[in-house]
Protein backbone atom coordinates (compact mmCIF):
# COMPACT_ATOMS: atom_id res chain seq x y z
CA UNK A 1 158.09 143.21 105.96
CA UNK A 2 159.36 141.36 109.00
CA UNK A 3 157.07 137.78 109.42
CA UNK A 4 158.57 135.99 112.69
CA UNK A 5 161.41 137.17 114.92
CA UNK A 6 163.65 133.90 116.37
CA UNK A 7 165.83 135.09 119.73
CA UNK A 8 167.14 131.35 120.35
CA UNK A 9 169.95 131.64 122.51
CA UNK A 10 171.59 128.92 119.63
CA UNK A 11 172.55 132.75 118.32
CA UNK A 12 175.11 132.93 121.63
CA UNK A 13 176.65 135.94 121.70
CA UNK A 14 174.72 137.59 119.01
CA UNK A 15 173.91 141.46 119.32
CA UNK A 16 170.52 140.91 117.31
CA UNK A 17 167.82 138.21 116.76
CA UNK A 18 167.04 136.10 113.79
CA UNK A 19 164.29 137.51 111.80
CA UNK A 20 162.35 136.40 108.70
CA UNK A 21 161.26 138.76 105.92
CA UNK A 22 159.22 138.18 103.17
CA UNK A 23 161.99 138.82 100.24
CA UNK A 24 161.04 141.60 97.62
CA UNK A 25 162.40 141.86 94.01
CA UNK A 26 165.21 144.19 95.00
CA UNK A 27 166.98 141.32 97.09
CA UNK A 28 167.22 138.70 94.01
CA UNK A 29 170.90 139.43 94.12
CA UNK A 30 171.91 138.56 97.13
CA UNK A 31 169.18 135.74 97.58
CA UNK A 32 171.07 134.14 94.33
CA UNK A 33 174.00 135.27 95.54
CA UNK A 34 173.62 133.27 99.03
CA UNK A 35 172.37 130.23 96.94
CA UNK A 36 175.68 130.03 95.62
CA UNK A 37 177.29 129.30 98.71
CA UNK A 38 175.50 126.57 99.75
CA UNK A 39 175.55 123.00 98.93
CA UNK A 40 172.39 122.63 99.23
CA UNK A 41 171.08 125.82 96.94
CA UNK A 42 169.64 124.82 93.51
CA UNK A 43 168.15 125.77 90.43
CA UNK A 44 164.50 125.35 91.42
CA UNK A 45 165.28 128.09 94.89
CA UNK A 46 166.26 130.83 92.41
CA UNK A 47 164.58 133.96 93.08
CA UNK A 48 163.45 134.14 89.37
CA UNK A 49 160.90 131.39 90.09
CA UNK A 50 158.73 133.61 92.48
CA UNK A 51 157.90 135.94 89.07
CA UNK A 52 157.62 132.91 86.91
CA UNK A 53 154.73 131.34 89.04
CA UNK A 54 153.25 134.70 89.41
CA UNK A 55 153.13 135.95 86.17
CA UNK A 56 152.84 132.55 84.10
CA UNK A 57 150.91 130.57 86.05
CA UNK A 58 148.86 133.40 88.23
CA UNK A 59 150.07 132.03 91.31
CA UNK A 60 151.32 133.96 94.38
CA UNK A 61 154.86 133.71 95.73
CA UNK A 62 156.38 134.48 99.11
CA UNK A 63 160.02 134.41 99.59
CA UNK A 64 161.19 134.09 102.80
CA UNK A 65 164.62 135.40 104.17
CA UNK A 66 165.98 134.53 107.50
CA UNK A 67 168.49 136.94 108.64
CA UNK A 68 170.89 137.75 111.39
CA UNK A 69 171.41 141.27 111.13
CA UNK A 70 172.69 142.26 107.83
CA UNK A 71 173.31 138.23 106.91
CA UNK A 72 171.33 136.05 105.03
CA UNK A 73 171.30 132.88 107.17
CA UNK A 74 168.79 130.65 105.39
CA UNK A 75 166.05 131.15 102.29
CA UNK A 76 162.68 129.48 101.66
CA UNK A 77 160.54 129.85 98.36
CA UNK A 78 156.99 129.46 98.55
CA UNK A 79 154.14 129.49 95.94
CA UNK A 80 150.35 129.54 96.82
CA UNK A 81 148.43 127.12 94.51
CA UNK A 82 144.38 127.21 95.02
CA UNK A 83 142.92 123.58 93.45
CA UNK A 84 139.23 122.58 92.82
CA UNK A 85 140.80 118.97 93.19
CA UNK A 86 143.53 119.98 96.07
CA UNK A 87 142.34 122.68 98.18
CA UNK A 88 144.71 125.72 99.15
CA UNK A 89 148.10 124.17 98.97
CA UNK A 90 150.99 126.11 100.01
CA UNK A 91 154.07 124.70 98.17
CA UNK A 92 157.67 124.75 98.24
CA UNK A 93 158.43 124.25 95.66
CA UNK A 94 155.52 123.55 93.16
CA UNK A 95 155.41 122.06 89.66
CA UNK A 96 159.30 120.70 90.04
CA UNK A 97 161.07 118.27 91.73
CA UNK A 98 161.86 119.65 95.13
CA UNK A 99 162.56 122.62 96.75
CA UNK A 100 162.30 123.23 101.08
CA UNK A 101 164.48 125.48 103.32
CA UNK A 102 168.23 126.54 102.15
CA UNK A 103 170.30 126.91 105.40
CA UNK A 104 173.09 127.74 107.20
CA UNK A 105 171.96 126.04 110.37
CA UNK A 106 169.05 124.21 112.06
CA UNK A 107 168.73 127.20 113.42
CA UNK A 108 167.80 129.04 110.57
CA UNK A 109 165.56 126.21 109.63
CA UNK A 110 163.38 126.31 112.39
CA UNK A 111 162.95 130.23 112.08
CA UNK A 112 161.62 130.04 108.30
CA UNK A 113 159.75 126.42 108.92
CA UNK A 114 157.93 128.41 111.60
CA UNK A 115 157.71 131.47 109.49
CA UNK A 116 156.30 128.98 106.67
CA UNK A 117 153.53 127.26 109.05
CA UNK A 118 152.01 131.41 110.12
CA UNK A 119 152.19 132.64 106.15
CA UNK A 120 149.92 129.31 105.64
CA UNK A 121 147.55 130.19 108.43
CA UNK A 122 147.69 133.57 107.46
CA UNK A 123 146.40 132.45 103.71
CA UNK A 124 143.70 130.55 104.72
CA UNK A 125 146.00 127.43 103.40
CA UNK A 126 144.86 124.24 103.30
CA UNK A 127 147.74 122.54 104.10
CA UNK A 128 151.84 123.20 104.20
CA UNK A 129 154.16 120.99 101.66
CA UNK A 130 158.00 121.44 102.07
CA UNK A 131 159.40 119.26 99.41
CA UNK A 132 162.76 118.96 100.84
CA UNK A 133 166.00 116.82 98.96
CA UNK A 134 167.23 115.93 102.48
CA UNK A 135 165.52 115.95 105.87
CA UNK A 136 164.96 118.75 108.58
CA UNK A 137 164.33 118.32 111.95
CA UNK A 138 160.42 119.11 112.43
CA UNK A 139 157.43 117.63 113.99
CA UNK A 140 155.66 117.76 110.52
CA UNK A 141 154.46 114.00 109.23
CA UNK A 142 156.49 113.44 106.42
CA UNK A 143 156.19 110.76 103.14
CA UNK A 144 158.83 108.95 101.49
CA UNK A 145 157.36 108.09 98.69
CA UNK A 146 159.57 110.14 96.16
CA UNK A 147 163.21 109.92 95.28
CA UNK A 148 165.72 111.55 93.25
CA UNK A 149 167.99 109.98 91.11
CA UNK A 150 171.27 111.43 90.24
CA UNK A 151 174.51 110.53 88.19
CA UNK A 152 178.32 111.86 89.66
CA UNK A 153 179.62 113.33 86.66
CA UNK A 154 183.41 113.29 85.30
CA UNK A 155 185.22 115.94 83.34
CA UNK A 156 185.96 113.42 80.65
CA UNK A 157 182.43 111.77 78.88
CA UNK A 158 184.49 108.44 78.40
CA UNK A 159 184.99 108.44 82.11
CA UNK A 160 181.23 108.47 82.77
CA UNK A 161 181.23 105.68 79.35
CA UNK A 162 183.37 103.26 80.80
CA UNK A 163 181.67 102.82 83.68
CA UNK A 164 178.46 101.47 81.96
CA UNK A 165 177.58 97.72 81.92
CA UNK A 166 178.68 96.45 78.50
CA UNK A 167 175.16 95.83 78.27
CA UNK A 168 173.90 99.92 78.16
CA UNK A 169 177.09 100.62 75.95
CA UNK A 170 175.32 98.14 73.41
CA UNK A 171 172.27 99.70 73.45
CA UNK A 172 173.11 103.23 73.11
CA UNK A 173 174.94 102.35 70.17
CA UNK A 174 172.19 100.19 68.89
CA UNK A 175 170.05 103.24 69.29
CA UNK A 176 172.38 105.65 67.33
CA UNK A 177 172.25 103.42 64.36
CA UNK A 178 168.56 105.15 64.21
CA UNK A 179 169.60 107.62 62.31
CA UNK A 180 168.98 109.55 65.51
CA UNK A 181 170.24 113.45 65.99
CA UNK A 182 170.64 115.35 69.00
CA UNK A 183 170.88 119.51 68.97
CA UNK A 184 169.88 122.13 72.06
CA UNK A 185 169.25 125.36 72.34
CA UNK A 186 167.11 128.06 74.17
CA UNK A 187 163.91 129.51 73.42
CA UNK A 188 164.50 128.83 69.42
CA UNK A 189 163.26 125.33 70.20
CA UNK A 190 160.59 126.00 72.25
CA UNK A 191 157.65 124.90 69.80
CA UNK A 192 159.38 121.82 69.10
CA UNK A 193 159.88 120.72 72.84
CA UNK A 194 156.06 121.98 73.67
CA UNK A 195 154.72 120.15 70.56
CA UNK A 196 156.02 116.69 71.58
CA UNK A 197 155.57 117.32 74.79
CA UNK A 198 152.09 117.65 74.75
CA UNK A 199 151.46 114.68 73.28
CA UNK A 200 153.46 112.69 75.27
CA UNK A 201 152.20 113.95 78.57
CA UNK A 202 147.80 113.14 77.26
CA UNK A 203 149.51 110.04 76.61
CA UNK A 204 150.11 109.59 80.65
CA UNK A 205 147.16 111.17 80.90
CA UNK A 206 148.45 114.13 82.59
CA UNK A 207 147.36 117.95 82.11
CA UNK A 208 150.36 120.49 80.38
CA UNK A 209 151.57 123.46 81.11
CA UNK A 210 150.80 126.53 78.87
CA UNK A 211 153.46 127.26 75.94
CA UNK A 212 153.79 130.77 78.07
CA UNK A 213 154.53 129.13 81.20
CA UNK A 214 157.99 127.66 79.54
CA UNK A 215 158.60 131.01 78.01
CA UNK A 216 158.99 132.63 80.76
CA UNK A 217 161.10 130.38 82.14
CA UNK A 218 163.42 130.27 79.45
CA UNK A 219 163.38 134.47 79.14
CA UNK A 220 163.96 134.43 83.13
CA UNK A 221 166.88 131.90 83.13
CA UNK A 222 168.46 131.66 79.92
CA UNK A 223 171.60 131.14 81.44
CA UNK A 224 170.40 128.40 83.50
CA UNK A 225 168.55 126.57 80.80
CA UNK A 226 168.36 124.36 77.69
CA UNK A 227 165.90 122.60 75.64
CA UNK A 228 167.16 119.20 73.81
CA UNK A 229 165.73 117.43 70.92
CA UNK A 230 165.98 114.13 69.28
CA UNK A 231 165.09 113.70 65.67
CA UNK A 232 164.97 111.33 63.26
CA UNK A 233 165.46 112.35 59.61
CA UNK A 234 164.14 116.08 60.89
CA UNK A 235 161.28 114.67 62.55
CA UNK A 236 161.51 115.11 66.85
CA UNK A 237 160.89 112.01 68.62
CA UNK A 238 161.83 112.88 72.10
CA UNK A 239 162.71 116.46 73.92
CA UNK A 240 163.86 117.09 77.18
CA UNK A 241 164.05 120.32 79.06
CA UNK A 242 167.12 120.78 81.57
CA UNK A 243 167.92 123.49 84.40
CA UNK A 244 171.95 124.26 85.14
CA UNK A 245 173.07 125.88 88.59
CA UNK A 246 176.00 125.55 91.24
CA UNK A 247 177.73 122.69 89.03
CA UNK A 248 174.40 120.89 88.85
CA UNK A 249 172.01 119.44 85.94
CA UNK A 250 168.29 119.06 86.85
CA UNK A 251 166.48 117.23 84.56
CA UNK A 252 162.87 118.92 84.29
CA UNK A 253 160.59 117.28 82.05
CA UNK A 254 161.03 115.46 79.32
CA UNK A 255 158.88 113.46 76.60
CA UNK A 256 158.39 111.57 73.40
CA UNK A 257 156.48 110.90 70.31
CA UNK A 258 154.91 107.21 69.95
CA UNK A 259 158.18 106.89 67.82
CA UNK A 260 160.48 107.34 70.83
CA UNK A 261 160.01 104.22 71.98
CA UNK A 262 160.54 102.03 68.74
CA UNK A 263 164.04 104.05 67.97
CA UNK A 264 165.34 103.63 72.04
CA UNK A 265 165.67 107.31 71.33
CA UNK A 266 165.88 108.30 75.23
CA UNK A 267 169.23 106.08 75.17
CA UNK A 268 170.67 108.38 72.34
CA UNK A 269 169.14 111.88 74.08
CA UNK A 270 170.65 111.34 77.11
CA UNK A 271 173.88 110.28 76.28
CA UNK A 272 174.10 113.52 74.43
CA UNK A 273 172.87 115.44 77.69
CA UNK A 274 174.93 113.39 80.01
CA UNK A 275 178.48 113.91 77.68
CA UNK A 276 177.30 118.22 77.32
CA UNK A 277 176.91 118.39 81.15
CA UNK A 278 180.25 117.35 81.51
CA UNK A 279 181.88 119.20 78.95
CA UNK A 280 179.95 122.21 80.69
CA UNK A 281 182.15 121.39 83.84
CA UNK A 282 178.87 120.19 85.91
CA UNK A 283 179.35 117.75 88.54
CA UNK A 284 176.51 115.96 89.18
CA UNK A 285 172.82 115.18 87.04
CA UNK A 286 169.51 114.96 88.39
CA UNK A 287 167.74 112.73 86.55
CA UNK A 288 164.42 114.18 88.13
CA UNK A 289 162.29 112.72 91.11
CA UNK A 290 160.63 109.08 90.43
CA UNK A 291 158.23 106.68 92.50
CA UNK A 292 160.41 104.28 94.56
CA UNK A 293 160.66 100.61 92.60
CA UNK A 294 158.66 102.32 89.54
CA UNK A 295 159.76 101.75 85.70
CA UNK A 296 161.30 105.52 85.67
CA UNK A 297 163.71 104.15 88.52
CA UNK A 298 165.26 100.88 86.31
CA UNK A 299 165.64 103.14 83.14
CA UNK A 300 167.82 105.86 85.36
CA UNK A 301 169.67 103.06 86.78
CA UNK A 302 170.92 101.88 83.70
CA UNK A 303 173.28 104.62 83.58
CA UNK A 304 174.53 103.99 87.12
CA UNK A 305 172.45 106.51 88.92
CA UNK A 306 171.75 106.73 92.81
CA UNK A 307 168.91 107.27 94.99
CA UNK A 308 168.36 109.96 97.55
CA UNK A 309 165.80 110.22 99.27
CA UNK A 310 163.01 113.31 99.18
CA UNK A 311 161.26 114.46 101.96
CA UNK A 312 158.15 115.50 101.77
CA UNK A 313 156.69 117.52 104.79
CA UNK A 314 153.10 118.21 105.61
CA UNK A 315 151.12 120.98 108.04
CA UNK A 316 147.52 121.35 108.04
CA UNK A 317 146.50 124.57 109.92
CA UNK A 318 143.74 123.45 111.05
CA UNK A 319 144.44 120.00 111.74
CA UNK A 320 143.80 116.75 110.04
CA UNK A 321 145.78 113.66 108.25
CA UNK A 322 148.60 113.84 105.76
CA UNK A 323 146.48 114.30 101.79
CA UNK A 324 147.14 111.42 99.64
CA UNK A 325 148.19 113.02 96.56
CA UNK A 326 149.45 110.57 94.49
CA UNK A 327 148.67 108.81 91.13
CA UNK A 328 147.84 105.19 93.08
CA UNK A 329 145.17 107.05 94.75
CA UNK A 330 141.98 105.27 93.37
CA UNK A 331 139.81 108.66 92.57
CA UNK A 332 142.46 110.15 90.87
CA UNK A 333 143.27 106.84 88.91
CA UNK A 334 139.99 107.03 86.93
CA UNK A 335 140.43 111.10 86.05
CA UNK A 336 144.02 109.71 84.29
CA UNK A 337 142.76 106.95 82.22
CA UNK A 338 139.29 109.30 80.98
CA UNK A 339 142.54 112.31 80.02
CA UNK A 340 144.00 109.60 77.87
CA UNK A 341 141.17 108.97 75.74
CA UNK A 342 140.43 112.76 75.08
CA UNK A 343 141.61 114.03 71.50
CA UNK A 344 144.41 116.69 71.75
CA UNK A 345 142.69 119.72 70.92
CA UNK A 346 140.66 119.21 73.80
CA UNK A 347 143.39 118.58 76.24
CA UNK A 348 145.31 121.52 74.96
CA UNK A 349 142.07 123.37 75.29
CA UNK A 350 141.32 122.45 79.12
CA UNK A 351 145.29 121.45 80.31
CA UNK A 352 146.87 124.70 80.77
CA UNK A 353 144.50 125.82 83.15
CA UNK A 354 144.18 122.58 84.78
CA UNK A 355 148.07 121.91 84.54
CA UNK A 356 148.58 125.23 87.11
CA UNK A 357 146.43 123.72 89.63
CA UNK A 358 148.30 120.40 90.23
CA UNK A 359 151.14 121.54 92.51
C-alpha cells in the first residue's frame, strides 16, 4: 500500500519517483537486510519489533519504506500507543531508547517524515514523536532533554581496563570481593531478570512490562539478545537485559534488588557485559538514554562513556505546544511517589497494563 509519492527533482535523472509504503511481513528481509548497511540502523529499527508491540503489548505498528524503484532508500518504524494519561501518541520508537528515520539521504528523510506526519492524521493521533539518535532537518519543535551514553569498545577487555581512572579499577575490584557472580543467557533466565526487575522498577515508582512482553522479545530476537545476572551466593542482586546488532550493544533495562546497592554490584555486572561485548567483536556500547546532568549520567561516566545527543521531534495534527512528558513534570511527580508506596502484588496486578501505555 503506497502512503506518499516524493518526485523531488533531488532524484535528478531518476526514471521513477520516491514512494513510501507501509512495509508488510514479507519485506522483513530486506528491511533488516538494508539496516545492515547503514550506520545509522540499529537494534531497536528491526522489523521484528512491529510484531512484538503488536502482539505483546496490543499496539499497532506501521512500517514505513521509502523506495526508489526497486531500492530501499530509507525505513521508519512506527507504533501507535493510545494513553488515558498521554492521549494518541504515535511513536518511533516506543518503550526504548530511540528510534526515528534510517536513511540514505535527506531526501529520503523528508519523504517518510512527511509520510509519518499523514499516517498520524490519518489515526486520529494526538501528536507525532520521532525519537531520533542524531538530528534531521524538519520544522518539527524538538527537545533535548535526553542523551545517550556510549563506550568505544576494543577487541582486547584490558584495552577498555587500562583506560579507567585508577579510581574505577579500585572499585570494581572492591566490588568483586562480594562474592559477586556474573552468568547470561536467553530466555532460561527470564524469571530471574523479570523477578528483580520488578521490584526494582516499584522502587522508582515506575509501572513494568508484562513477563510476555520480554518473551516475545527474546523468542523474536534470540540472536540479538541476552539477559545478565548478578548473584551473590545464588541469590540475584542486579539483572540487566542487552540488545546486539551491526557491531553494537544497547543496553535496555536493567535493575536491582535493595542488595545491589550495598555489594556495588552494577560495578561487577557491567564489567562482565562490557569485557563479553568485546570478546563478541562489538564496537561500541550503549549504555541506554539518561536525563542530561542526572545521577544515571556520573555512574556511566565512570567508565569513560560519551554523550550524544537525542533528538526528540514533535507534530501535533491539529496544532498545539510541544507535551511535557517527563518525570519533573509536577502532576506526574505525585503519581511516582503514591506507585512507590503500593505493595508488589498490586503493582504487578495494575503495571502491565499500565506499563504499555507509557510510550
Amino acid at each position: 500500500m503506497t502512503v506518499a509519492v516524493v518526485p523531488q527533482a533531488a532524484l535528478a535523472g531518476a526514471s521513477a519517483p520516491l514512494a513510501v509504503e507501509i512495509a508488510t511481513a514479507a519485506h522483513a528481509g530486506e528491511w533488516n537486510a538494508f539496516l545492515r548497511q547503514q550506520p545509522h540502523g540499529s537494534f531497536y529499527h528491526l522489523y521484528e519489533w512491529s510484531g512484538i508491540n503488536r502482539q505483546a503489548l496490543r499496539n499497532p505498528s506501521f512500517n514505513l519504506i521509502a523506495r526508489h524503484g526497486d531500492e530501499i532508500r530509507g525505513v521508519l518504524p512506527l507504533t501507535l500507543v493510545a494513553s488515558p494519561m498521554f492521549g494518541r501518541v504515535l511513536c518511533s520508537m516506543p518503550f526504548v531508547n530511540y528510534g526515528g528515520p534510517v536513511s540514505v539521504d535527506a531526501v529520503a528523510t523528508e519523504a517518510l517524515v512527511r509520510a509519518a506526519r499523514e499516517r498520524a492524521h490519518e489515526l486520529k493521533a494526538d501528536y507525532l514523536e520521532l525519537r531520533c539518535a542524531s538530528a534531521i532537518d524538519t520544522d518539527m519543535p524538538v527537545s533535548t532533554r535526553k542523551i545517550s551514553m556510549h563506550i568505544e569498545l576494543a577487541p582486547d577487555p584490558d584495552t577498555l581496563w587500562n583506560k579507567f581512572t585508577s579510581k574505577h579499577r579500585t572499585n570494581i575490584r572492591r566490588a568483586q570481593k562480594n562474592n559477586l557472580e556474573v552468568r547470561s543467557g536467553g530466555i532460561e533466565l527470564l524469571d530471574v531478570f523479570y523477578s528483580v526487575m520488578e521490584q526494582s522498577w516499584r522502587a522508582l515508582g515506575t509501572p513494568f512490562y508484562a513477563r510476555s512482553y520480554f518473551e516475545a522479545i527474546l523468542q523474536a530476537l534470540p540472536d540479538h539478545t541476552r539477559i545478565f545476572v548478578c548473584s551473590q551466593a545464588e541469590v540475584p542482586v542486579a539483572v540487566a537485559f542487552n540488545g546486539y546488532f551491526n557491531g553494537v550493544v544497547e543496553g535496555l533495562w536493567a535493575g536491582g534488588t535493595e542488595l545491589s546497592r550495598p555489594l556495588q554490584a552494577n560495578y561487577v555486572l557491567y564489567w562482565d557485559m562490557m569485557r563479553d561485548a568485546c570478546v563478541r567483536g562489538c564496537t561500541r556500547y550503549h549504555l541506554g538514554r539518561s536525563t542530561a546532568d542526572s545521577g544515571a549520567e556520573d555512574f556511566k561516566k565512570k567508565w569513560n562513556a560519551t554523550a550524544s545527543q537525542l533528538y526528540w521531534y514533535f507534530h501535533r495534527p491539529n496544532g498545539g505546544e510541544m507535551p511535557q512528558l517527563n518525570v519533573d513534570n509536577p502532576k506526574y511527580k505525585l503519581a511516582i511517589q503514591l506507585w512507590q508506596k503500593l505493595p508488589l502484588w498490586v503493582t504487578r496486578l495494575i503495571g502491565p497494563p499500565l506499563a504499555r501505555s507509557i510510550p
